[in-house]
Protein backbone atom coordinates (compact mmCIF):
# COMPACT_ATOMS: atom_id res chain seq x y z
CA UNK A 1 98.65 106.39 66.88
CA UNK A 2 96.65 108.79 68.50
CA UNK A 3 97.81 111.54 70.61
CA UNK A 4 94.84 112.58 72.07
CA UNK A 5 94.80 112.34 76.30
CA UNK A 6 93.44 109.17 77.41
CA UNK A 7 90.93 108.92 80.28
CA UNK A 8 90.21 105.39 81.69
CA UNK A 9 86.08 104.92 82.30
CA UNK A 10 85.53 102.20 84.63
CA UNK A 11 82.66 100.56 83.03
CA UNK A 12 80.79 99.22 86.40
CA UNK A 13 76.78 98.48 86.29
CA UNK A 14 75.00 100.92 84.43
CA UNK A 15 77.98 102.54 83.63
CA UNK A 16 78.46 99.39 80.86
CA UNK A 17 75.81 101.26 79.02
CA UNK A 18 76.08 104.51 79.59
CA UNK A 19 80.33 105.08 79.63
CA UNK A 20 80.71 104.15 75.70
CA UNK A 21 78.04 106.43 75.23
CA UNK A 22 81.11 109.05 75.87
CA UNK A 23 83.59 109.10 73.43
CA UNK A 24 84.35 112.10 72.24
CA UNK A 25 87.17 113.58 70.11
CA UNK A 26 88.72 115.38 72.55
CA UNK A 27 90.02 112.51 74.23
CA UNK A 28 90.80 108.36 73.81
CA UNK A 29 88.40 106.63 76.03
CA UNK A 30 89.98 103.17 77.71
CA UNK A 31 86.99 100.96 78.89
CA UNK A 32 87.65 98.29 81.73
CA UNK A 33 85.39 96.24 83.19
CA UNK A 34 84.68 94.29 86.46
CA UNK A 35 83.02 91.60 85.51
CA UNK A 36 82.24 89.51 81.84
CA UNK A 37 79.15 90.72 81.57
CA UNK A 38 79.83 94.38 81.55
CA UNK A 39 82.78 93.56 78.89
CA UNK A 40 79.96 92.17 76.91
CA UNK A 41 78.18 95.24 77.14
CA UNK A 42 80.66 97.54 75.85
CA UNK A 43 82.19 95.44 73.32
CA UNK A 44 78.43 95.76 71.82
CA UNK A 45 78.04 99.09 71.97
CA UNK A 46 81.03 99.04 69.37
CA UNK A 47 84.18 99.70 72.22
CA UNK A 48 87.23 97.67 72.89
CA UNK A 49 87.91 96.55 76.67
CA UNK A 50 90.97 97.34 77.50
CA UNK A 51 91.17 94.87 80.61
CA UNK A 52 88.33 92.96 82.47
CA UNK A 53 89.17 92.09 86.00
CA UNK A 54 87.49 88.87 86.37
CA UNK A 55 88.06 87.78 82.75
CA UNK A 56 92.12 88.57 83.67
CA UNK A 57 91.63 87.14 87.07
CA UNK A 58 94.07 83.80 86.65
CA UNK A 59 96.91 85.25 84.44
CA UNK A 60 97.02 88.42 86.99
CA UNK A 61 100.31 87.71 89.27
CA UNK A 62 99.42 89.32 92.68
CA UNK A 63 101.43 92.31 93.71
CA UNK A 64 102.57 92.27 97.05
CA UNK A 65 100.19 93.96 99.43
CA UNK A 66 102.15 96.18 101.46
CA UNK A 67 101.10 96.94 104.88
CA UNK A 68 98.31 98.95 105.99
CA UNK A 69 97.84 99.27 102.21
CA UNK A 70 94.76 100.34 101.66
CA UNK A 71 92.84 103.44 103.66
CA UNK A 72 90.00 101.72 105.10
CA UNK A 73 89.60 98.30 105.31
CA UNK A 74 89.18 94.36 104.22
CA UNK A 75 85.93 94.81 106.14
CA UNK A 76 84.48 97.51 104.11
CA UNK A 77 84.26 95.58 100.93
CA UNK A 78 80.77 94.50 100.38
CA UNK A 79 81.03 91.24 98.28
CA UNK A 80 85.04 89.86 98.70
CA UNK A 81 83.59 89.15 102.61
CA UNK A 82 83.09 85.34 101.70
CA UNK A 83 86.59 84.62 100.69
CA UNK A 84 89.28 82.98 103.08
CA UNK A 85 91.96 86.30 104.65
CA UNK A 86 94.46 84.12 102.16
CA UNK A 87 92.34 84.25 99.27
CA UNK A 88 91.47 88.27 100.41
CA UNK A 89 95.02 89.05 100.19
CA UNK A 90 95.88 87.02 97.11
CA UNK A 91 92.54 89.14 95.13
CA UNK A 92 93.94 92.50 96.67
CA UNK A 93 96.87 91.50 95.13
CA UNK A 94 95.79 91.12 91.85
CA UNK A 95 93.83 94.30 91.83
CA UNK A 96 96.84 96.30 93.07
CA UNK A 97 98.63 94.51 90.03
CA UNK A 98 95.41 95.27 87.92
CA UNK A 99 95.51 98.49 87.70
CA UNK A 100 99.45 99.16 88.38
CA UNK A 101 99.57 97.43 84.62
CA UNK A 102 96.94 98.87 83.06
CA UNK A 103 97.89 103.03 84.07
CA UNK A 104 101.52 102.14 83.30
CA UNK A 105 100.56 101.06 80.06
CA UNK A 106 97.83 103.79 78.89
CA UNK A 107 99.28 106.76 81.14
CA UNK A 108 95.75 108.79 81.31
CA UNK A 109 95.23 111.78 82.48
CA UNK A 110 92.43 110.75 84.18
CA UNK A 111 89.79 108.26 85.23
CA UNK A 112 86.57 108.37 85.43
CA UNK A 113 84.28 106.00 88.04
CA UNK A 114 81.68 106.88 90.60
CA UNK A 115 82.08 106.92 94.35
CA UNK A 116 84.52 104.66 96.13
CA UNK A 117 82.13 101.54 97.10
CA UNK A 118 84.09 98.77 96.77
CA UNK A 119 87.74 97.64 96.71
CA UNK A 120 89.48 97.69 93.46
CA UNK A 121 87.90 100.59 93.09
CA UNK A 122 89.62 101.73 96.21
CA UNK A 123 92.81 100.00 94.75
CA UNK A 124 92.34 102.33 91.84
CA UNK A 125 92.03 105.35 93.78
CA UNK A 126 95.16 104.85 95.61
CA UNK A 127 97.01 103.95 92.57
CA UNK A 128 95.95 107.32 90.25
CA UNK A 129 96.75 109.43 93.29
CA UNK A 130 100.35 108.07 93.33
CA UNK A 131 100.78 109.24 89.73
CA UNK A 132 99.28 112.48 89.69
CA UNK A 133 95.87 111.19 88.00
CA UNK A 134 93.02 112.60 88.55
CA UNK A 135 89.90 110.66 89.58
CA UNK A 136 86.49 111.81 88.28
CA UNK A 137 83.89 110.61 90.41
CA UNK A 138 80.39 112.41 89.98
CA UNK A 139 78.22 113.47 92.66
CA UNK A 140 74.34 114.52 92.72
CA UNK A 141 73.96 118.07 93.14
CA UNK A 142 70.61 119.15 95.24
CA UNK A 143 69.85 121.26 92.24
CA UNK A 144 68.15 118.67 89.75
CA UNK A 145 70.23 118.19 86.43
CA UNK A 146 73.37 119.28 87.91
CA UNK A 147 75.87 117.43 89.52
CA UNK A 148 79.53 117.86 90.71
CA UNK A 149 83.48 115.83 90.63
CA UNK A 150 84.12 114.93 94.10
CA UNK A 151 87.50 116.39 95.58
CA UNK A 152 88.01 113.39 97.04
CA UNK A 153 86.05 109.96 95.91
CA UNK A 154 86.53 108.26 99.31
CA UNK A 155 84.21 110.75 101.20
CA UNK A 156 81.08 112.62 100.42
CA UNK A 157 81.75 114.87 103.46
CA UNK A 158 81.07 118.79 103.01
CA UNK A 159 84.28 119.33 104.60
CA UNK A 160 86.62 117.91 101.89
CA UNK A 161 84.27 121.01 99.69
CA UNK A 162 86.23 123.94 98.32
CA UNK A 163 82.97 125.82 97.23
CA UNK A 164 83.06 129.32 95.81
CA UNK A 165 80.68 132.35 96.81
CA UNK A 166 77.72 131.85 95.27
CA UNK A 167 76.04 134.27 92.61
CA UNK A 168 72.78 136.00 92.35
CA UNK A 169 71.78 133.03 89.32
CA UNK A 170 72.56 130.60 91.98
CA UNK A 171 70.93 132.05 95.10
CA UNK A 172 67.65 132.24 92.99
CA UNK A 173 68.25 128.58 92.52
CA UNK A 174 68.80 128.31 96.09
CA UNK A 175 65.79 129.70 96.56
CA UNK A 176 63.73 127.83 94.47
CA UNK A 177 64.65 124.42 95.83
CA UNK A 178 64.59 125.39 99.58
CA UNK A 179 60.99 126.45 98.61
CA UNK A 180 59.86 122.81 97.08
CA UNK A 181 62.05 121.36 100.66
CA UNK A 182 60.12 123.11 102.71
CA UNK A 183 56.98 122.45 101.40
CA UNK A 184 55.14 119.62 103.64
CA UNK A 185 54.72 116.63 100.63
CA UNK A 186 58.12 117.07 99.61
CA UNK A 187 59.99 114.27 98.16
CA UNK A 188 63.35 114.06 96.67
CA UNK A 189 62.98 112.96 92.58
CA UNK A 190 64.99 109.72 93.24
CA UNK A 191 62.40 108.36 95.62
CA UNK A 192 59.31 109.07 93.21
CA UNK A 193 56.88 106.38 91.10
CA UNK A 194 58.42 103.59 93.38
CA UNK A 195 57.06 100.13 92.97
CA UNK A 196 54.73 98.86 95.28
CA UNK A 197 55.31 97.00 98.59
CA UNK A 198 53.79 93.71 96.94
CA UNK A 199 54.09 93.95 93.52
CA UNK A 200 55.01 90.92 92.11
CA UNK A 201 57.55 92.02 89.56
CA UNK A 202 60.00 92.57 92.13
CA UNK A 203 59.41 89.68 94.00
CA UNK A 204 59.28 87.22 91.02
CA UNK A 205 62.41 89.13 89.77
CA UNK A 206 63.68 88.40 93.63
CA UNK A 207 62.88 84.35 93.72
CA UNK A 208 64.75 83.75 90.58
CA UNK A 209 68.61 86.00 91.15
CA UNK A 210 67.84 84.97 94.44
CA UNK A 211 68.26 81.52 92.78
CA UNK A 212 71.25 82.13 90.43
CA UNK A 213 73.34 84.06 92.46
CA UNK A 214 73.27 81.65 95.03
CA UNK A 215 74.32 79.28 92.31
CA UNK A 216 76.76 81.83 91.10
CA UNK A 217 78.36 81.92 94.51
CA UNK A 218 78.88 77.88 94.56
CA UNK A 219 80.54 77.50 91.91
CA UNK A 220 83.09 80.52 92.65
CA UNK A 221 83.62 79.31 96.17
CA UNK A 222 87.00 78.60 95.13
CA UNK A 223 88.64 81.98 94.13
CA UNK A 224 91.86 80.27 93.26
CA UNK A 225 90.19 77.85 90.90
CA UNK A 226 90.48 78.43 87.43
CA UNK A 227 87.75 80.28 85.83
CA UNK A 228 85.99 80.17 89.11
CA UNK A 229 86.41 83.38 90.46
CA UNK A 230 83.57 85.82 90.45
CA UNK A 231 84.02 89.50 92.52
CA UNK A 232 80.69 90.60 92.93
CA UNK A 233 77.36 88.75 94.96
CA UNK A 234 73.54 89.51 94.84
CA UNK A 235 72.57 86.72 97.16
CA UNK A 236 71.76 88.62 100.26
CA UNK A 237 70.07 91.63 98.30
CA UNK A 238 67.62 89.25 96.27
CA UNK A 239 67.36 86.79 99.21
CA UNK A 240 65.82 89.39 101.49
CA UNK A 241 63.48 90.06 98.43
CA UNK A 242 60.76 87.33 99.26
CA UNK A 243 61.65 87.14 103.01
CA UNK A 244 60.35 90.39 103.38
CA UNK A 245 57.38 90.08 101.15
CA UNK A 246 56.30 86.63 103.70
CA UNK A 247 56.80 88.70 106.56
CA UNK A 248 54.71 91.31 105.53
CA UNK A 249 51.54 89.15 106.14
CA UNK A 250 53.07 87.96 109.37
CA UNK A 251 54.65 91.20 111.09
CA UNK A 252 53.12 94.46 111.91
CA UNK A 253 54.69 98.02 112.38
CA UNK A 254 54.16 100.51 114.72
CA UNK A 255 51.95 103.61 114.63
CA UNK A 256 53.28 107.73 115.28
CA UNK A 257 49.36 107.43 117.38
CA UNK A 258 50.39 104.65 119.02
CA UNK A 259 53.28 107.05 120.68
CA UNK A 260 52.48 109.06 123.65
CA UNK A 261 52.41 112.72 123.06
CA UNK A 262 54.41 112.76 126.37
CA UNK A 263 57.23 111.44 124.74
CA UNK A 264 59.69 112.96 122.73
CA UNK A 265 60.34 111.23 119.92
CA UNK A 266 63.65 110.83 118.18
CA UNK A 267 63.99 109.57 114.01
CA UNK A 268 66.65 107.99 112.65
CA UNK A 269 66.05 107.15 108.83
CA UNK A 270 67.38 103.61 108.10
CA UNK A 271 69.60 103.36 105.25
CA UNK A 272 69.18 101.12 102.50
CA UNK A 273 71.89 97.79 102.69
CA UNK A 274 73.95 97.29 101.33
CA UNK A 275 75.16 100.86 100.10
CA UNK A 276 78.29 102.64 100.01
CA UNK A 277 76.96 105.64 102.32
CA UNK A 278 77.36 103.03 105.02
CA UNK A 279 80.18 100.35 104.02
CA UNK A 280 82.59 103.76 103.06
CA UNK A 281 80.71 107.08 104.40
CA UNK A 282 79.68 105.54 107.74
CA UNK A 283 82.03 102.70 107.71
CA UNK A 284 82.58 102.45 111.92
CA UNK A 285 78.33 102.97 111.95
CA UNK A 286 77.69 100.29 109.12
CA UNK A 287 75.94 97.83 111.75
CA UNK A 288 72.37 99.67 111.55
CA UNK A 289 71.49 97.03 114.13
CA UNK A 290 74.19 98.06 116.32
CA UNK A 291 73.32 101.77 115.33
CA UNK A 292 69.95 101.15 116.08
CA UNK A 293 71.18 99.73 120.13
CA UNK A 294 73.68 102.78 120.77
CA UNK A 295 71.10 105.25 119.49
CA UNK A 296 68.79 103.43 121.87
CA UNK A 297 71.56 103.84 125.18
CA UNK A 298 71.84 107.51 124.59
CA UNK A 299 68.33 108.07 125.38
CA UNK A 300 66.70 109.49 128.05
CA UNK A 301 63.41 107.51 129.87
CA UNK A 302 61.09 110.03 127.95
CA UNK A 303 62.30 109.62 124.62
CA UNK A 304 61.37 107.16 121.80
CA UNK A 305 63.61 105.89 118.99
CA UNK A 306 61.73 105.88 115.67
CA UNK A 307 63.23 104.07 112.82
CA UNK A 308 61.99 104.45 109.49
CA UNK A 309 62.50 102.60 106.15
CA UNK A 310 64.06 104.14 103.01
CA UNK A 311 61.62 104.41 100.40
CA UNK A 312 63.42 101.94 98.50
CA UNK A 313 63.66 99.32 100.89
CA UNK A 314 60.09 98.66 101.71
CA UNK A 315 59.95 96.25 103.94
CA UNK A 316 63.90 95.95 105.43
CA UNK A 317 62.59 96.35 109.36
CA UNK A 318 60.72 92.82 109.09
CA UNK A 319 63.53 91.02 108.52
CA UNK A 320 64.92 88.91 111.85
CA UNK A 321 67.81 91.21 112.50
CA UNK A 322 65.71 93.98 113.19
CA UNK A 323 62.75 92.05 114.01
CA UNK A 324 64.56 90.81 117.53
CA UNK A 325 65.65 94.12 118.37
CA UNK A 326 62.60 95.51 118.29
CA UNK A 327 61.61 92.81 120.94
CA UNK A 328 64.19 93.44 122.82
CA UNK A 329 63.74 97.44 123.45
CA UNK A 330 60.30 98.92 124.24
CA UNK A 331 61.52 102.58 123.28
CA UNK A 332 61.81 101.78 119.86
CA UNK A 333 59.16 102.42 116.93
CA UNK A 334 59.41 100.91 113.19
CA UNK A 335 57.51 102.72 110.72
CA UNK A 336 57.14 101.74 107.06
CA UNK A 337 58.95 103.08 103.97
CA UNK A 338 55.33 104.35 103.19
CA UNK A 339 55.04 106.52 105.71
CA UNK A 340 56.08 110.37 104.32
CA UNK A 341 59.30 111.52 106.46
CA UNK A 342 57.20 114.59 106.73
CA UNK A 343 54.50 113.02 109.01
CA UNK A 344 57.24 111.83 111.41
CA UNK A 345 59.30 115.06 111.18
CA UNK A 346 55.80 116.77 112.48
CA UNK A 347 56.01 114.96 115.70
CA UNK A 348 59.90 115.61 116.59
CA UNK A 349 62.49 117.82 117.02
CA UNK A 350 65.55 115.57 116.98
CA UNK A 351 67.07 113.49 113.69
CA UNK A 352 69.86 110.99 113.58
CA UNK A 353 71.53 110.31 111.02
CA UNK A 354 74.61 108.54 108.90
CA UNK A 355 73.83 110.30 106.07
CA UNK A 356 70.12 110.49 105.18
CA UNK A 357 68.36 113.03 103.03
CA UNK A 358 66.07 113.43 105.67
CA UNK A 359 68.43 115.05 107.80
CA UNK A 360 69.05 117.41 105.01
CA UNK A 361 65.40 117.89 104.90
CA UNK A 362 64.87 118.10 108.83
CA UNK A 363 68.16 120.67 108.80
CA UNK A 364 66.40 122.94 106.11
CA UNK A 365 62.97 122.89 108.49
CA UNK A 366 64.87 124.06 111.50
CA UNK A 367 64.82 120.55 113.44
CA UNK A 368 68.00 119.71 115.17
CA UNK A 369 70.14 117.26 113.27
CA UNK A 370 72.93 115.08 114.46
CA UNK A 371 75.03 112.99 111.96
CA UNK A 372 77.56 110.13 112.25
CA UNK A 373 78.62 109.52 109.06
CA UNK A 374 80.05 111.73 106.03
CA UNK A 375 77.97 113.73 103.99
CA UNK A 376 77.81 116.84 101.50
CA UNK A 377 75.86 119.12 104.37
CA UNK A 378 78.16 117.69 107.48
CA UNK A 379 79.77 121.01 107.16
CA UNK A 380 76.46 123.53 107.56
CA UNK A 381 76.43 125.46 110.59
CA UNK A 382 74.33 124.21 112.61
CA UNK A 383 74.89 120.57 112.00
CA UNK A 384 76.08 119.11 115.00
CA UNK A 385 78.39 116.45 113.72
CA UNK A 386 78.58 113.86 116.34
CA UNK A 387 82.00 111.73 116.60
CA UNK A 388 81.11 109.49 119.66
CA UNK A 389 78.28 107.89 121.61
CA UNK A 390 79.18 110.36 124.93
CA UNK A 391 78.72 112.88 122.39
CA UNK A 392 75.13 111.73 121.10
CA UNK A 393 73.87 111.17 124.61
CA UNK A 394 74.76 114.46 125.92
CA UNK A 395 73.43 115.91 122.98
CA UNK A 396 70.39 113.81 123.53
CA UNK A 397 69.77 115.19 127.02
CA UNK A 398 70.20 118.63 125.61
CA UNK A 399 66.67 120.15 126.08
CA UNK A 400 65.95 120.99 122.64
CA UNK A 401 65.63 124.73 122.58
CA UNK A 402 69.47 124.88 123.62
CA UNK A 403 70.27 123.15 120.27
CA UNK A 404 71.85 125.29 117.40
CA UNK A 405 69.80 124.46 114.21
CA UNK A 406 70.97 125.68 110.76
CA UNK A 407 69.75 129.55 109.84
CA UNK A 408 67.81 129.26 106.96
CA UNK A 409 70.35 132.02 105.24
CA UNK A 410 73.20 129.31 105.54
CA UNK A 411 71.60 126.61 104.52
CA UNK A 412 70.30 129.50 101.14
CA UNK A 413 74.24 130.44 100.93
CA UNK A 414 75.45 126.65 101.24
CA UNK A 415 72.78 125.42 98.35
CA UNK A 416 74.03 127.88 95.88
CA UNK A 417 77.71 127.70 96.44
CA UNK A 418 76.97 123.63 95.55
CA UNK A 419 75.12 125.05 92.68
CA UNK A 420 77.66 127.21 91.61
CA UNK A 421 80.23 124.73 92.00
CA UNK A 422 78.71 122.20 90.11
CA UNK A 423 78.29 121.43 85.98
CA UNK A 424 75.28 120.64 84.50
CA UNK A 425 74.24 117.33 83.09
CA UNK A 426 73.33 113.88 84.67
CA UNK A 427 76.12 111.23 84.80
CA UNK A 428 74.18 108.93 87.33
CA UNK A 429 70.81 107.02 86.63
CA UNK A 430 67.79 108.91 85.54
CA UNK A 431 65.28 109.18 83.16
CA UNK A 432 67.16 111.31 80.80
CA UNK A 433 70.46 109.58 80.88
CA UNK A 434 70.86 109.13 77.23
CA UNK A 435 69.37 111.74 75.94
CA UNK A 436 71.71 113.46 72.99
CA UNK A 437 71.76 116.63 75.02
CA UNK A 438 73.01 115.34 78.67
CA UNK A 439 75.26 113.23 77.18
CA UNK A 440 76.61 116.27 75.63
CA UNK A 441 77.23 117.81 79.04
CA UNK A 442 78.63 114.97 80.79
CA UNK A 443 81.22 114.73 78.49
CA UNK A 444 81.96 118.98 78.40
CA UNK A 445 81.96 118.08 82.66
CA UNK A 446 84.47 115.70 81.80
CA UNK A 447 86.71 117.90 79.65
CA UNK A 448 86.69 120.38 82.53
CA UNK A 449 87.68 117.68 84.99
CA UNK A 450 90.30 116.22 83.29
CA UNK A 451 91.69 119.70 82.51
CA UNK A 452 91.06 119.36 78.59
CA UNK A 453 89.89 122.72 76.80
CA UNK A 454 85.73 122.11 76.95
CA UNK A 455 84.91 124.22 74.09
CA UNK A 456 84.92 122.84 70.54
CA UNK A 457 83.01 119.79 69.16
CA UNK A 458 82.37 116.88 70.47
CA UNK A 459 81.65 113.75 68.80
């Protein structure tokens, strides 16, 4: 029997591929899965699944939920939504029983999994931090190639950061990336070589999950039904796929020329849906149609509300949701993804934001910044982190040259204390994922999270 320290990887998505990619000899890797599929995956990169929620699903006795169990919400949950409050309660119960087995049984000292974005993973953060385990979820870095364990997986907020003084190595780093922010084509390297807005790839790729996971969700309808129940659904995110590619022939965007230069305008970058920055980090704010209107009240008559599309979601504003707001408000502006963030930032002073990169960006050009949601930079002086809609519309009718912005020397000091806090290697996707050598760092960035000795071999 081995008497190494266990550490439970929660094989979700990519992380099927990538988490058996990790054992080392320091310490006995558990693999558990969500979902069949991702079982399938590990078992053939050579692993054994310990557990696999939805294959377990029927023989799991439900736990009793006790009250105000978990620390956000049934509403939070991106895919359980379709379910009965019943059947909700019966699957929390399971996952609460789920994991209560499975850390009982294996006793790890830690687990690793990424960012809280749906329940049982939420489940599984509430049940390591009644045991003492620690929870490794990894977090981008601003510095490409590193990255960073998140104090606490549930928030991406700056203020839950502990981050020590940076060194001169680090400040030079600093350095080096505010220079590339602040140059005027910037753009972050998970937004680059995007497809196209009508390449048919996507949208052929679109028509056909579209297609099975709408058959997917018939025939788990019935949660309680045996081998019925699925956890997650794609239907709405491939759906939207070829509704948006129609509409693009059909709807038109706005123009920054079409905008009076009399008019101040204000950005908010529109998130991508769904995501866990808004189900989790902006969780009261995760109606970007609802957003979109309050933004719109705290206005003044002379200012404009641009919204513009992530990079990734080409195409989101044509969709009917935000198609009949835009009727319904003449202050408001859609611009495409294609449109650089730069070329709006040029025309305005004022960003809003749950937690967009762009209001990183805008913060490190001196524009003034307001954000709603939780974030790694919500803590930068100079920030003005904005807790009610009162607050955004007096800060709204705050002439602009009364607004603190962030001094370029914090925003220096605040990039190199991340940089210094953070280990190098990339757990989350990229190009060089699998390469011998990051994989080789993720797993010495494990060690040190789990409190194992990093030095040594690793196999």
């Amino acid at each position: 029997m081995s008497t190494r320290p266990k550490i439970v990887f929660f094989a979700r998505g990519f992380q099927a591929g990538f988490y058996p990619e990790l054992q080392d000899e320091r310490y006995e890797a558990i693999y558990v899965t969500l979902t069949r599929e991702e079982a399938d995956q590990v078992r053939a990169k050579g692993c054994e699944v310990a557990a696999c929620f939805e294959a377990d699903f029927d023989s799991i006795a439900p736990a009793e939920v006790p009250e105000h169990y978990l620390l956000t919400s049934l509403m939070s949950e991106r895919f359980l939504g379709r379910y009965s409050q019943s059947e909700r309660l019966t699957i929390l119960g399971k996952e609460i029983a789920f994991w209560r087995a499975l850390l009982d049984k294996h006793q790890p000292i830690a687990v690793c999994n990424e960012l809280i974005a749906i329940e049982i993973s939420e489940v599984l953060l509430i049940e390591t931090r009644k045991r003492g385990i620690r929870y490794l979820a990894p977090m981008y870095c601003v510095i490409e190639g590193y990255f960073y364990w998140l104090p606490d997986p549930l928030t991406l907020s700056g203020r839950a950061l502990d981050l020590p003084e940076p060194t001169e190595r680090t400040l030079a780093m600093a350095d080096a990336y505010l220079d590339q922010v602040r140059q005027s084509d910037y753009k972050p390297y998970y937004v680059r070589n995007l497809a196209g807005r009508r390449n048919f790839k996507p949208l052929a790729t679109g028509l056909a999950k579209s297609a099975l996971w709408k058959w997917r969700d018939w025939t788990s309808r019935d949660a309680m039904k045996p081998g019925a129940f699925r956890y997650e659904t794609y239907t709405e995110e491939y759906s939207k796929r070829p509704q948006v590619f129609a509409a693009s022939f059909t709807k038109s965007y706005d123009a920054l020329t079409d905008i009076s230069d009399e008019r101040e305008i204000v950005l908010y970058p529109l998130h991508q849906e769904p995501e866990a920055t808004l189900n989790y980090m902006s969780e009261f704010f995760s109606s970007q149609v609802a957003t979109i209107e309050n933004i719109l009240k705290c206005l003044s008559p002379h200012q404009t509300l641009v919204v513009k599309e992530h990079p990734v979601d080409k195409g989101a504003l044509l969709r009917p949701k935000f198609q009949d707001i835009r009727a319904r408000y003449s202050n408001l502006a859609f611009l495409p993804a294609e449109v650089h963030s730069r070329e709006v930032l040029a025309r305005c002073e004022r960003v809003v934001t749950l937690t967009s990169s762009v209001g990183w960006e805008a913060a490190c050009i001196g524009k003034c910044v307001f954000v709603m949601g939780e974030i790694y930079w919500d803590s930068v002086p100079g920030v003005w982190r904005i807790e009610t809609w009162p607050e955004l519309r007096d800060a709204m009718r705050t002439p602009v040259d009364q607004i603190e912005r962030v001094d370029p020397e914090d925003a220096r000091r605040f990039v190199a204390s991340l940089a210094e806090f953070s280990h190098e290697g990339r757990p989350l996707p990229n190009p060089k994922l699998y390469d011998s050598e990051n994989v080789a760092l993720v797993r010495n960035a494990i060690c040190i999270g789990a409190g194992i000795e990093p030095t040594g071999s690793s196999g």
